[in-house]
C-alpha atoms as a PDB file:
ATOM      1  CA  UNK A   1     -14.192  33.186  12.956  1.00  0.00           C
ATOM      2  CA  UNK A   2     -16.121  36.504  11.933  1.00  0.00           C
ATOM      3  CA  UNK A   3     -19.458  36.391  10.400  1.00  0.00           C
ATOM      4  CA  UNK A   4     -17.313  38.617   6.931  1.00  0.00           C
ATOM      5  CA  UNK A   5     -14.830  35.800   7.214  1.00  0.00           C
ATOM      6  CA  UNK A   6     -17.205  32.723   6.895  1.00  0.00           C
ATOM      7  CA  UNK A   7     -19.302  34.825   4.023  1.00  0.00           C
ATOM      8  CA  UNK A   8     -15.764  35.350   1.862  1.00  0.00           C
ATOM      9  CA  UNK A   9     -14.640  31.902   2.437  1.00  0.00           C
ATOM     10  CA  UNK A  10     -18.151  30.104   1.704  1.00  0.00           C
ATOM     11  CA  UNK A  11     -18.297  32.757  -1.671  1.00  0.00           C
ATOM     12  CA  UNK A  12     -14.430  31.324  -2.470  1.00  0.00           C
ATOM     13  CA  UNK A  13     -15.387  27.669  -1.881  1.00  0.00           C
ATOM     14  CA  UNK A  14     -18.695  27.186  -3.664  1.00  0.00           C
ATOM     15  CA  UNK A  15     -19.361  30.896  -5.636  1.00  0.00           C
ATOM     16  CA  UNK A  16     -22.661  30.940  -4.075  1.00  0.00           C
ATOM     17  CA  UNK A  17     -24.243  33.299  -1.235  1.00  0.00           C
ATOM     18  CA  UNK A  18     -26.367  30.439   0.651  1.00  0.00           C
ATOM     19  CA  UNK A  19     -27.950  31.386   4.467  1.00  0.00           C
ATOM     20  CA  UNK A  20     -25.086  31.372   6.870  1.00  0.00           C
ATOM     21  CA  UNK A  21     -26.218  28.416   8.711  1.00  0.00           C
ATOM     22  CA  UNK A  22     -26.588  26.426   5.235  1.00  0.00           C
ATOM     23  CA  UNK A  23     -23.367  27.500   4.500  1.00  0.00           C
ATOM     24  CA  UNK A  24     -22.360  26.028   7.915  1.00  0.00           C
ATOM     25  CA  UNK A  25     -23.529  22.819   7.326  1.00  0.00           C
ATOM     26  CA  UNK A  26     -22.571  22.375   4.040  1.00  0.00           C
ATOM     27  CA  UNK A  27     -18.885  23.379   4.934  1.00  0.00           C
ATOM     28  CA  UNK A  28     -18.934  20.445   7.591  1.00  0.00           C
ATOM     29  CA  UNK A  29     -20.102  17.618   5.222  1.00  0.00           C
ATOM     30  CA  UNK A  30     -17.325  19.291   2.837  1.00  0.00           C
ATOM     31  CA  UNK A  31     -14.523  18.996   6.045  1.00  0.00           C
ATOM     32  CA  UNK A  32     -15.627  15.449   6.915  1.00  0.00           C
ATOM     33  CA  UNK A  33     -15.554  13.553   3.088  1.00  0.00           C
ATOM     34  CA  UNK A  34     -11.678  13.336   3.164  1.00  0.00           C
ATOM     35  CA  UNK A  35     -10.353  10.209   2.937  1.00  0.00           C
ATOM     36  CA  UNK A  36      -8.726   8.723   5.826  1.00  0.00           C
ATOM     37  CA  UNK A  37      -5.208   7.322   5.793  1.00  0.00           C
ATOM     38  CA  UNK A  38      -5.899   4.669   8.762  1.00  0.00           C
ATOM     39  CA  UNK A  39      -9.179   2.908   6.439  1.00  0.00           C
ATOM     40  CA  UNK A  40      -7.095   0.475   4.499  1.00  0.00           C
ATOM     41  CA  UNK A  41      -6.890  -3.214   3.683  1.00  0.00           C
ATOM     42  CA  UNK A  42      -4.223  -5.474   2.525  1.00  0.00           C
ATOM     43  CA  UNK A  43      -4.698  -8.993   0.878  1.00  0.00           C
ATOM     44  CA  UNK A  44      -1.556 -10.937   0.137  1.00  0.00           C
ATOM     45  CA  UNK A  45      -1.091 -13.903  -1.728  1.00  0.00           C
ATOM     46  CA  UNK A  46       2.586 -15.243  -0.951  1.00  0.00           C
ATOM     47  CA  UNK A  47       4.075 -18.228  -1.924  1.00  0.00           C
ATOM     48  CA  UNK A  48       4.280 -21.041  -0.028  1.00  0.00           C
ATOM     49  CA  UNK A  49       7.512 -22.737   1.491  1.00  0.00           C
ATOM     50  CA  UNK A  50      10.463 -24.780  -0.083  1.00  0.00           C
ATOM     51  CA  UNK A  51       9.392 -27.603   1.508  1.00  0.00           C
ATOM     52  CA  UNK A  52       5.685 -27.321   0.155  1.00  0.00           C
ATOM     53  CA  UNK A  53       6.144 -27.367  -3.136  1.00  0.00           C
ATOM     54  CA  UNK A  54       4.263 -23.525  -3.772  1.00  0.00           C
ATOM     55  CA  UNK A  55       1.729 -25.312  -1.637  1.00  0.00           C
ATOM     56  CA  UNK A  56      -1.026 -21.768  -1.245  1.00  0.00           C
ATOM     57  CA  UNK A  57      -0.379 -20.358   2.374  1.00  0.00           C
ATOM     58  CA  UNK A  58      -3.616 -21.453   4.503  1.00  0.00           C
ATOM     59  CA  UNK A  59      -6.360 -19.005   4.761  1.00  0.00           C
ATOM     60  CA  UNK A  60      -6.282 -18.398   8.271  1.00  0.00           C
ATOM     61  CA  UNK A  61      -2.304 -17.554   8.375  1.00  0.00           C
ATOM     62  CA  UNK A  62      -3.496 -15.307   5.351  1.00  0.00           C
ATOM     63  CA  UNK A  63      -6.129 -13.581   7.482  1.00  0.00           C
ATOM     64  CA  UNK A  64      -3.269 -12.625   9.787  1.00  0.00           C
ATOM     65  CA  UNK A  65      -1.469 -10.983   7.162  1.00  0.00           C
ATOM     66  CA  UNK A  66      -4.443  -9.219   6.208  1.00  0.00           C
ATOM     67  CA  UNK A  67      -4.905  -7.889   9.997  1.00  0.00           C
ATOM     68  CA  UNK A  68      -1.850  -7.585  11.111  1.00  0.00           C
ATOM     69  CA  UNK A  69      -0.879  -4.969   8.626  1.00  0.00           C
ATOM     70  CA  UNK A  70      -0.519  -2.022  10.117  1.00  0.00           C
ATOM     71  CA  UNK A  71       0.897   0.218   7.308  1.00  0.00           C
ATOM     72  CA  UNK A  72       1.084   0.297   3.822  1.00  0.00           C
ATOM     73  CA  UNK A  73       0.790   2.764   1.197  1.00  0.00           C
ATOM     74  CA  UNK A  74      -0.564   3.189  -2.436  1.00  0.00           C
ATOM     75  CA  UNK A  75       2.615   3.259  -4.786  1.00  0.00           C
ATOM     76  CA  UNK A  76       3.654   5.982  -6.703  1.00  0.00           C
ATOM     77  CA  UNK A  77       4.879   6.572  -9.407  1.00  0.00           C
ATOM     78  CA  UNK A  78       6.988   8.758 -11.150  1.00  0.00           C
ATOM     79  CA  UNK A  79       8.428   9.294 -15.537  1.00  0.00           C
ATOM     80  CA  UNK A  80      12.147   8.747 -16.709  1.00  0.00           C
ATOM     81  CA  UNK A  81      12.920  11.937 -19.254  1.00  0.00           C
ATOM     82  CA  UNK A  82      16.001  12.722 -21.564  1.00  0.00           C
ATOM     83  CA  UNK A  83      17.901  15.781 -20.706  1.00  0.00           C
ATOM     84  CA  UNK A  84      16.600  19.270 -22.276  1.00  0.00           C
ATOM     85  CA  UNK A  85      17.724  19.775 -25.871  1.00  0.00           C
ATOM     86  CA  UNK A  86      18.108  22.972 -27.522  1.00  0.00           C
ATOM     87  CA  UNK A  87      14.225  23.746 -28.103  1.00  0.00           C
ATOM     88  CA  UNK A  88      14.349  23.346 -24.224  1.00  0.00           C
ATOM     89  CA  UNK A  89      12.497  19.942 -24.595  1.00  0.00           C
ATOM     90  CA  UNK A  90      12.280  16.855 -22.458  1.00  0.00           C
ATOM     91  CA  UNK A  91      10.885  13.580 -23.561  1.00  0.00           C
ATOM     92  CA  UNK A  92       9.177  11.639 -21.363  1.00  0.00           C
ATOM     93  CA  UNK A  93      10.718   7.432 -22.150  1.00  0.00           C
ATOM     94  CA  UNK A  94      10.154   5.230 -19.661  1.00  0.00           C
ATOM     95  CA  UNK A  95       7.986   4.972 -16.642  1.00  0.00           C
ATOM     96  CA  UNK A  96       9.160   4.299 -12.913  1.00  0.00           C
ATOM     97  CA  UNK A  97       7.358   2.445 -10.406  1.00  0.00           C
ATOM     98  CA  UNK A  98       8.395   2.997  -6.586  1.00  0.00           C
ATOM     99  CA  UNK A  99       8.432   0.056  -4.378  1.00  0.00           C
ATOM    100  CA  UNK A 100       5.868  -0.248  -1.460  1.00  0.00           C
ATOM    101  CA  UNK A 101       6.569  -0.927   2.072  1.00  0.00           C
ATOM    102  CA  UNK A 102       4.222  -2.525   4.291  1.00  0.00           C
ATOM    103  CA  UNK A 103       4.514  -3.251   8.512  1.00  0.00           C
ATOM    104  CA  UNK A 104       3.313  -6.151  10.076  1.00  0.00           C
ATOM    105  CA  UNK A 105       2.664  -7.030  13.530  1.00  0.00           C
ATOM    106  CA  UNK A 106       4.409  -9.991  14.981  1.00  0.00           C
ATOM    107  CA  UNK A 107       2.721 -13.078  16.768  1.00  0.00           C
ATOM    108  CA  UNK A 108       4.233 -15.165  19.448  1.00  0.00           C
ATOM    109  CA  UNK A 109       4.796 -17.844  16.555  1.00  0.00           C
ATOM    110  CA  UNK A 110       6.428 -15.848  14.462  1.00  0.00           C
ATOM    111  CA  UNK A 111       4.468 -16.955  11.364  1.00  0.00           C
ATOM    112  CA  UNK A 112       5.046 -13.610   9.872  1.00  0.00           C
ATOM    113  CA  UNK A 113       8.601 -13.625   9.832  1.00  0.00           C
ATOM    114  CA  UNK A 114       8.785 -16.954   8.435  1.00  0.00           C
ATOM    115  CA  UNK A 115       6.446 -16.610   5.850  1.00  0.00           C
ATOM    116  CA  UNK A 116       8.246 -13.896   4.091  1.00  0.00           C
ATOM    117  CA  UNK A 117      11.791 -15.868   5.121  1.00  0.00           C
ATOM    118  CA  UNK A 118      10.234 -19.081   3.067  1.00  0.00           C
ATOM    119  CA  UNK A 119       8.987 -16.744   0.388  1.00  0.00           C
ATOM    120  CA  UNK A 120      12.299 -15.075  -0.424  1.00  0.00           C
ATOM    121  CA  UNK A 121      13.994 -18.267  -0.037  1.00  0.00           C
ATOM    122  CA  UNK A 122      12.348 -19.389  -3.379  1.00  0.00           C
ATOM    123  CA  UNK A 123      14.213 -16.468  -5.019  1.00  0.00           C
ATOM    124  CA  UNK A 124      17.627 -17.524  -4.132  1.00  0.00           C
ATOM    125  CA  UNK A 125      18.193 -20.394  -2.207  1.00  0.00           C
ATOM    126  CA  UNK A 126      20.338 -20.088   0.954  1.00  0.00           C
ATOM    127  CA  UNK A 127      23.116 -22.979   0.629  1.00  0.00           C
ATOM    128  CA  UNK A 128      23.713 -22.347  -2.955  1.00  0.00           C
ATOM    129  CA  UNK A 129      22.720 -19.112  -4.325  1.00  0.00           C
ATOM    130  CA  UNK A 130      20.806 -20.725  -7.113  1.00  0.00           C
ATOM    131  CA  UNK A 131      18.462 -18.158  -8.503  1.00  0.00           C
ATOM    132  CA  UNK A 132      14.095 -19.602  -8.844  1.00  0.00           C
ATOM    133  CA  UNK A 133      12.157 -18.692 -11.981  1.00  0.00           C
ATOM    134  CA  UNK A 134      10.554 -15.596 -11.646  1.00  0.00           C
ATOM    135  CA  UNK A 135       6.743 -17.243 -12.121  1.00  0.00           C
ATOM    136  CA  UNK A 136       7.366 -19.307  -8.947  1.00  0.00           C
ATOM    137  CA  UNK A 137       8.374 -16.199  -6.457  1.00  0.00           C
ATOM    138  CA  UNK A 138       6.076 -13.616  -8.036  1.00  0.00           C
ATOM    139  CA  UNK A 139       2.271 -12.851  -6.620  1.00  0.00           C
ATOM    140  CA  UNK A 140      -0.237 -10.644  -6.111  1.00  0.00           C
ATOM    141  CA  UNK A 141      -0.876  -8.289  -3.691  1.00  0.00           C
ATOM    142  CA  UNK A 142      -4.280  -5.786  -3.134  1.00  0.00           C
ATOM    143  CA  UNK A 143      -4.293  -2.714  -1.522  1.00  0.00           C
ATOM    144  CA  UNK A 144      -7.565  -1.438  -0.421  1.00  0.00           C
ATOM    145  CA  UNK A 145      -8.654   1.865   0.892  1.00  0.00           C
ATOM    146  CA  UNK A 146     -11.849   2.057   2.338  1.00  0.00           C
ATOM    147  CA  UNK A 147     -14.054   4.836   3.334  1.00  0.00           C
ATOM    148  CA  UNK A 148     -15.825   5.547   6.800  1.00  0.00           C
ATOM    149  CA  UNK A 149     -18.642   3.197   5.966  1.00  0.00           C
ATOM    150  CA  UNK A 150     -16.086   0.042   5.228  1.00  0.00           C
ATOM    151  CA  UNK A 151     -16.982   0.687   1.472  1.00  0.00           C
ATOM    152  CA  UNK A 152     -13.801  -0.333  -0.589  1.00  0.00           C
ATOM    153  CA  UNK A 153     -13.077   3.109  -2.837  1.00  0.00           C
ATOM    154  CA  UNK A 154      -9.672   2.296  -4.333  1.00  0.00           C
ATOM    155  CA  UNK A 155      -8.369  -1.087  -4.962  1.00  0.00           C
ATOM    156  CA  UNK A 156      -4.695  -1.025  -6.169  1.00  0.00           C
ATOM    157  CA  UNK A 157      -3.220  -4.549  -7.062  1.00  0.00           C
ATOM    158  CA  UNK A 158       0.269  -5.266  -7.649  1.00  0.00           C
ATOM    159  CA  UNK A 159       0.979  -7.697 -10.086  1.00  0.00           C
ATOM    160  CA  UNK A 160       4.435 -10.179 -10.040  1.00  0.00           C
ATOM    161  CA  UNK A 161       4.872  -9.140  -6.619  1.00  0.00           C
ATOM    162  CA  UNK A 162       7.489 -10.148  -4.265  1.00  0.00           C
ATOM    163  CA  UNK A 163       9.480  -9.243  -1.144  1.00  0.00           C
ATOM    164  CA  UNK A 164      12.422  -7.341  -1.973  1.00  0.00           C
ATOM    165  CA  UNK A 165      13.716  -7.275   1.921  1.00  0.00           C
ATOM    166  CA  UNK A 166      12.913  -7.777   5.092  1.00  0.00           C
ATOM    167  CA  UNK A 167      14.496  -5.403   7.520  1.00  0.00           C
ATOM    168  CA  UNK A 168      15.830  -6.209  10.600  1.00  0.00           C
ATOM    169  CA  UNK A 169      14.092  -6.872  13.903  1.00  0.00           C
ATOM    170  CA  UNK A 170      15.513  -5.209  16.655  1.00  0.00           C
ATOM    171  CA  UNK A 171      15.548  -7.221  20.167  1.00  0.00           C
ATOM    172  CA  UNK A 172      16.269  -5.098  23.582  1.00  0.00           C
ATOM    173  CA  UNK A 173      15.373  -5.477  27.461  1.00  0.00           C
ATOM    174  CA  UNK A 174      13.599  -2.320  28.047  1.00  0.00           C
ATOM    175  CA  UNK A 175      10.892  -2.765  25.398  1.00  0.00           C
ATOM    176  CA  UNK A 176       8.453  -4.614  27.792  1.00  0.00           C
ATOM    177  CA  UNK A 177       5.172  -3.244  26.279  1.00  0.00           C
ATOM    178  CA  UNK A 178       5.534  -3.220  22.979  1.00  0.00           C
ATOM    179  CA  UNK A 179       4.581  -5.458  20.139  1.00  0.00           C
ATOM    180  CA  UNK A 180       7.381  -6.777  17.688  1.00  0.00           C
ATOM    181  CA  UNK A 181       6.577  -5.476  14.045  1.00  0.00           C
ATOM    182  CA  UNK A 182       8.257  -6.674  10.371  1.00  0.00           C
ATOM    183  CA  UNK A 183       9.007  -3.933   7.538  1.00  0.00           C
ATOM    184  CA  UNK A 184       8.816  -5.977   3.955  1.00  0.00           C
ATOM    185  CA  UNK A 185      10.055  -3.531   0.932  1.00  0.00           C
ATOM    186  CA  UNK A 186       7.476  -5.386  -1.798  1.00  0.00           C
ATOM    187  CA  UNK A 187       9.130  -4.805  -5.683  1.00  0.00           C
ATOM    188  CA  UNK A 188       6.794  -5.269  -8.653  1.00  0.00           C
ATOM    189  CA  UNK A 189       6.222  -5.025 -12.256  1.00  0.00           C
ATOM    190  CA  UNK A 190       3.264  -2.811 -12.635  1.00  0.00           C
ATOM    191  CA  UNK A 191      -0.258  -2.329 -11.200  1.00  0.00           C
ATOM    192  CA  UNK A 192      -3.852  -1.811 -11.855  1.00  0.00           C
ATOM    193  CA  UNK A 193      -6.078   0.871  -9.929  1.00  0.00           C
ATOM    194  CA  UNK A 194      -9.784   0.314  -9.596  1.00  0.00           C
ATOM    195  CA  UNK A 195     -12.024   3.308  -8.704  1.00  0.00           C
ATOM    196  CA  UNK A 196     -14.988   2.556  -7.325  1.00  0.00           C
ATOM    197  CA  UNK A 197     -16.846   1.049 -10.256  1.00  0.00           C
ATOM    198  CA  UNK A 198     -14.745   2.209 -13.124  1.00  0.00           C
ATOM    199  CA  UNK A 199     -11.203   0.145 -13.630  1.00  0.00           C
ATOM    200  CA  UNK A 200      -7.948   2.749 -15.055  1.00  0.00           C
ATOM    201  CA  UNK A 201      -4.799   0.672 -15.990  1.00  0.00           C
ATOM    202  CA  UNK A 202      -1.368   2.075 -14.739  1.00  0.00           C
END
């Protein structure tokens, strides 16, 4: 990179004409602030089995969880709008919430599985296809993203939270090394976003 080339860049970036070697450094602590995908969290709260009465899952099984997710991803969230009328308008009506996926590793036990098995079992029940109340399937679920420093930056809870579906877990021979994994599509009904210190409601 020329000498003109890091002088026009550090003039587009902060509109100052610093030292080159100030301008150096500062671009580097600019490069290396970007959040990270991989510095994330995520603390579920599922229901417990049939045969526990919504009994809380136990803490350490819930730890698990927590560690074993390997991917997740802060929802999004997009705006249902009426077609264009003749001032070339669209109103904005309803808002859309997409559902979140999250991956989890698999123990020997298979914990995991069942869990979220048990869970959606209290939706509708296997042998009869008799449909639970809503308050006794839905939860909560946090997302956390976390900087370099472990320092939790963006909390994003889900609120009446439950598993939607559990995709299929595919079983072959020449997979000797690899570790069995779960995808759970979570549905909701809205969520909250914390910022740091300052709370916005979504």
């Amino acid at each position: 990179m020329s000498y003109k080339y890091v002088i026009r860049l550090k003039v587009f970036i902060t509109g100052v004409e610093n030292m080159p070697g100030q301008f150096l450094d500062d671009f580097k602590s600019r490069m290396t602030s970007f959040a990270r995908p991989n510095l994330f969290e995520v603390v579920i709260n599922p229901k417990g089995s049939l045969n526990s009465s919504l009994v809380s899952i136990p803490s350490s099984l819930n730890r698990r969880l927590t560690f074993g997710c390997y991917s997740a991803s802060i929802p999004g969230m997009s705006t249902a709008a009426t077609e264009k009328d003749e001032h070339y308008r669209s109103i904005a009506y309803q808002k859309i919430y997409e559902d979140v996926n999250l991956g989890f590793y698999v123990h020997g036990d298979m914990k995991e599985i069942e869990v979220f098995q048990d869970w959606m079992k209290l939706m509708i029940r296997p042998h009869d296809n008799h449909v639970g109340f809503y308050d006794d399937y839905t939860s909560t679920i946090e997302i956390k993203s976390l900087n370099r420093q472990q320092d939790i930056v963006l909390t994003t809870t889900l609120y009446d939270a439950y598993p939607k579906s559990l995709a299929a877990v595919a079983l072959e021979y020449g997979t000797n090394d690899d570790v069995m994994k779960i995808e759970v599509g979570i549905t909701y009904r809205n969520y909250i976003q914390k910022f740091g210190g300052r709370q916005e409601t979504v």
